[in-house]
C-alpha atoms as a PDB file:
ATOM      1  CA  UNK A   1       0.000   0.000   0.000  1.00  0.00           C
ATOM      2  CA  UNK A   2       1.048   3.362  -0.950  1.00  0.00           C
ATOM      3  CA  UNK A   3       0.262   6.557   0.787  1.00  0.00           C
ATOM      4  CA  UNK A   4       0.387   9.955  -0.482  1.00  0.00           C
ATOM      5  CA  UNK A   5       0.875  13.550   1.569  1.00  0.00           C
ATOM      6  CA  UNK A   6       0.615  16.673  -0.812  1.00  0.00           C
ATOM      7  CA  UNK A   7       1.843  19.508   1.178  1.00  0.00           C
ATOM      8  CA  UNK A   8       0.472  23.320   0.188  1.00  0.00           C
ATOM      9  CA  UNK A   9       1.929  26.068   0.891  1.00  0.00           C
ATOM     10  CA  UNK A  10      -1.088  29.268   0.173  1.00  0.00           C
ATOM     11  CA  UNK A  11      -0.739  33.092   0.131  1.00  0.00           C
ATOM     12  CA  UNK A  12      -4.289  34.533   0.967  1.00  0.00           C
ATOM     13  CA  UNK A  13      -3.728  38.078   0.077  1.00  0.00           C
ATOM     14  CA  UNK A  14      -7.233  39.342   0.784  1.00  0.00           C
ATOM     15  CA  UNK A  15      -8.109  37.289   4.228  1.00  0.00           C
ATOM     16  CA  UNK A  16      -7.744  39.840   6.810  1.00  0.00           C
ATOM     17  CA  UNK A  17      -8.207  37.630  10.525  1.00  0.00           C
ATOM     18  CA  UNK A  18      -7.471  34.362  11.291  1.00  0.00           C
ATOM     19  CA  UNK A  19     -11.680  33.312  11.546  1.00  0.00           C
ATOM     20  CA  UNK A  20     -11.778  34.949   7.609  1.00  0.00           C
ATOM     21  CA  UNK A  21      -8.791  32.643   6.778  1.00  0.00           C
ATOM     22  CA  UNK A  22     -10.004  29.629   8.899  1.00  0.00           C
ATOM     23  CA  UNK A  23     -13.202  30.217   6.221  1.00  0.00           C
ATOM     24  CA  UNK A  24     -11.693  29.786   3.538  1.00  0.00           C
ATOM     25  CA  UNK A  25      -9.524  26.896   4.321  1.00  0.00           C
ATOM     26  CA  UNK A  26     -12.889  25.018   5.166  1.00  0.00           C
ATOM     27  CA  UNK A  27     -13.994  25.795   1.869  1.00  0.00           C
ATOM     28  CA  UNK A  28     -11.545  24.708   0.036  1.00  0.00           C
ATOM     29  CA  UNK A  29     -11.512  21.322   2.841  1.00  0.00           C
ATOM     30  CA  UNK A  30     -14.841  20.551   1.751  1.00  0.00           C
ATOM     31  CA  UNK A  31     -14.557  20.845  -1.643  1.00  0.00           C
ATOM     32  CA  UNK A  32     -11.715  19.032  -1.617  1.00  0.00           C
ATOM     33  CA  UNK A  33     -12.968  15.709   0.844  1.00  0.00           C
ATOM     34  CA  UNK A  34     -16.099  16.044  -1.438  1.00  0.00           C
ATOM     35  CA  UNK A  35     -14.501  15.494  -4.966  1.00  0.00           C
ATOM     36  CA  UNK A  36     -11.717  13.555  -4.448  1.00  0.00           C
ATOM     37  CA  UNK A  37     -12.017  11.978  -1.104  1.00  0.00           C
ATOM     38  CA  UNK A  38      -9.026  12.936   0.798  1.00  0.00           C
ATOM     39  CA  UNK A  39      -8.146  13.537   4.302  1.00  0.00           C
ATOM     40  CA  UNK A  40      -7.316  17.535   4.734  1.00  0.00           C
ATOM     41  CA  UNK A  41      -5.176  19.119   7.464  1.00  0.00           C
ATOM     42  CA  UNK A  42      -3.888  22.050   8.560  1.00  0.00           C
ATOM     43  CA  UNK A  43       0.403  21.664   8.730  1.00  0.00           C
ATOM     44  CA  UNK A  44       1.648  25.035   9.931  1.00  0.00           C
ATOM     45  CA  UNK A  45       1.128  28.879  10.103  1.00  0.00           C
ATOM     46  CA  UNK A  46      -2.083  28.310  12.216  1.00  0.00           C
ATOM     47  CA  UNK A  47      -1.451  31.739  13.841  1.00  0.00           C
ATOM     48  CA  UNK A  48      -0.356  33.632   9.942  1.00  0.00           C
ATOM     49  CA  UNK A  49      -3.698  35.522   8.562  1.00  0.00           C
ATOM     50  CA  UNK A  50      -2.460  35.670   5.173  1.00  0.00           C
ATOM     51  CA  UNK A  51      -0.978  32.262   5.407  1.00  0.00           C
ATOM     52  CA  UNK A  52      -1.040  28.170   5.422  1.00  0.00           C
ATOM     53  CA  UNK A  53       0.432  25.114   4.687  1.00  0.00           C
ATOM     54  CA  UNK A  54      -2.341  22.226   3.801  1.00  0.00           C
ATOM     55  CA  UNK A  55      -1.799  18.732   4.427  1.00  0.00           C
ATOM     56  CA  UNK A  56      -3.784  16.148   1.593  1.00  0.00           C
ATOM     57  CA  UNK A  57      -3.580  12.361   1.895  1.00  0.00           C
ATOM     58  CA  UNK A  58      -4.821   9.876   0.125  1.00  0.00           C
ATOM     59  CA  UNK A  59      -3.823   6.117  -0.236  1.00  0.00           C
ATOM     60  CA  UNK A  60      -3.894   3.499  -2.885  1.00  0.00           C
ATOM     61  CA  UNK A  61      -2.019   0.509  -4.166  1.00  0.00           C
ATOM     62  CA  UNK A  62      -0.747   1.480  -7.138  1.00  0.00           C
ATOM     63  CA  UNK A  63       1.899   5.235  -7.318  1.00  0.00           C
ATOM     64  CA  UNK A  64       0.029   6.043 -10.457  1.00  0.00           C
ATOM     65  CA  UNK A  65      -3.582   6.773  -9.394  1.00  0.00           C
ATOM     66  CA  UNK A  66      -2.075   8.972  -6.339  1.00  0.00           C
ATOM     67  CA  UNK A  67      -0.232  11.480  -8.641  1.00  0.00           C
ATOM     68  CA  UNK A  68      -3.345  11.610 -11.028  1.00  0.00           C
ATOM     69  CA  UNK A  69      -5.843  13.012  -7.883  1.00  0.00           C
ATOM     70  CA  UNK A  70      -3.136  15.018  -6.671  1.00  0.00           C
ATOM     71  CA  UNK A  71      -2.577  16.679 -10.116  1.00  0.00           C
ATOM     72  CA  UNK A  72      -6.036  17.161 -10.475  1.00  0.00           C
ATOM     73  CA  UNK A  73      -6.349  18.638  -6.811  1.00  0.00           C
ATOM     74  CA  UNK A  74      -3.215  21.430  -7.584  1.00  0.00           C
ATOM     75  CA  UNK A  75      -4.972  22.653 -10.676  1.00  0.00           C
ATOM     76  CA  UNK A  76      -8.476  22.850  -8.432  1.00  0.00           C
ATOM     77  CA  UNK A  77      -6.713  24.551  -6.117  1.00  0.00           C
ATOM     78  CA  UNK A  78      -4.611  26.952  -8.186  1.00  0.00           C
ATOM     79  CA  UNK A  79      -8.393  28.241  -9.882  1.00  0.00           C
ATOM     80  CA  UNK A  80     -10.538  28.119  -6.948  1.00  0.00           C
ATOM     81  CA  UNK A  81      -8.421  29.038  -4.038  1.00  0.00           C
ATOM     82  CA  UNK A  82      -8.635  32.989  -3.570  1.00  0.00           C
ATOM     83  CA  UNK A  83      -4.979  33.453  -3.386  1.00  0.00           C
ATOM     84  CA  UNK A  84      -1.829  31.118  -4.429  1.00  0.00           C
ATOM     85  CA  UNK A  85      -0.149  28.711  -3.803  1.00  0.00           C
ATOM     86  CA  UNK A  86       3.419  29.391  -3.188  1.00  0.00           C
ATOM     87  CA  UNK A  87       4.903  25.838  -2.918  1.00  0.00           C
ATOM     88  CA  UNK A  88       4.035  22.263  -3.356  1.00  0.00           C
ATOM     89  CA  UNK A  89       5.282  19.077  -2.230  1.00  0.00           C
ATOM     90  CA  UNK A  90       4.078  15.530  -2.801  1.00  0.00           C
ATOM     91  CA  UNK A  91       5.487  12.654  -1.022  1.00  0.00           C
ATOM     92  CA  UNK A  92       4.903   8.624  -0.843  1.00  0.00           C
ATOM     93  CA  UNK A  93       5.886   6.491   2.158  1.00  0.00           C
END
């Protein structure tokens, strides 16, 4: 079994308090759980308004199908998110 983490790292340029941010983070969460069915956590910069780092996982037996939903879920994010994303990272363990 393979697992996934894609790590984001988003600017949010216009989110001015942490319960505005914290808003749109659960947006994109549930968009996110909803289409592609993936765990979602927040990794860091839980205190930054204008700033977070986004944990995805997923699992699956084969490398292939894990790159192919993360793919998709980077170019979702890049149009949807109101912001951008600074930084990604995908690993497999």
């Amino acid at each position: 079994m393979i697992i996934g983490l894609l790590s984001l790292e988003i600017y949010i340029p216009y989110s001015h308090s942490l319960k505005e941010k914290r808003k749109r983070l659960s947006s994109i969460r549930d968009r996110l759980k909803k289409r592609y069915n993936v765990a979602f956590s927040e990794l860091d910069y839980q205190d930054k308004w204008q700033r977070a780092k986004i944990g995805i996982v997923t699992l699956n037996n084969q490398k292939r199908p894990i790159e192919n939903i993360f793919n998709k879920i980077i170019e979702d994010a890049e149009k949807s998110i109101d912001g951008q994303i600074i930084d990604y990272i995908i690993q497999y363990f």
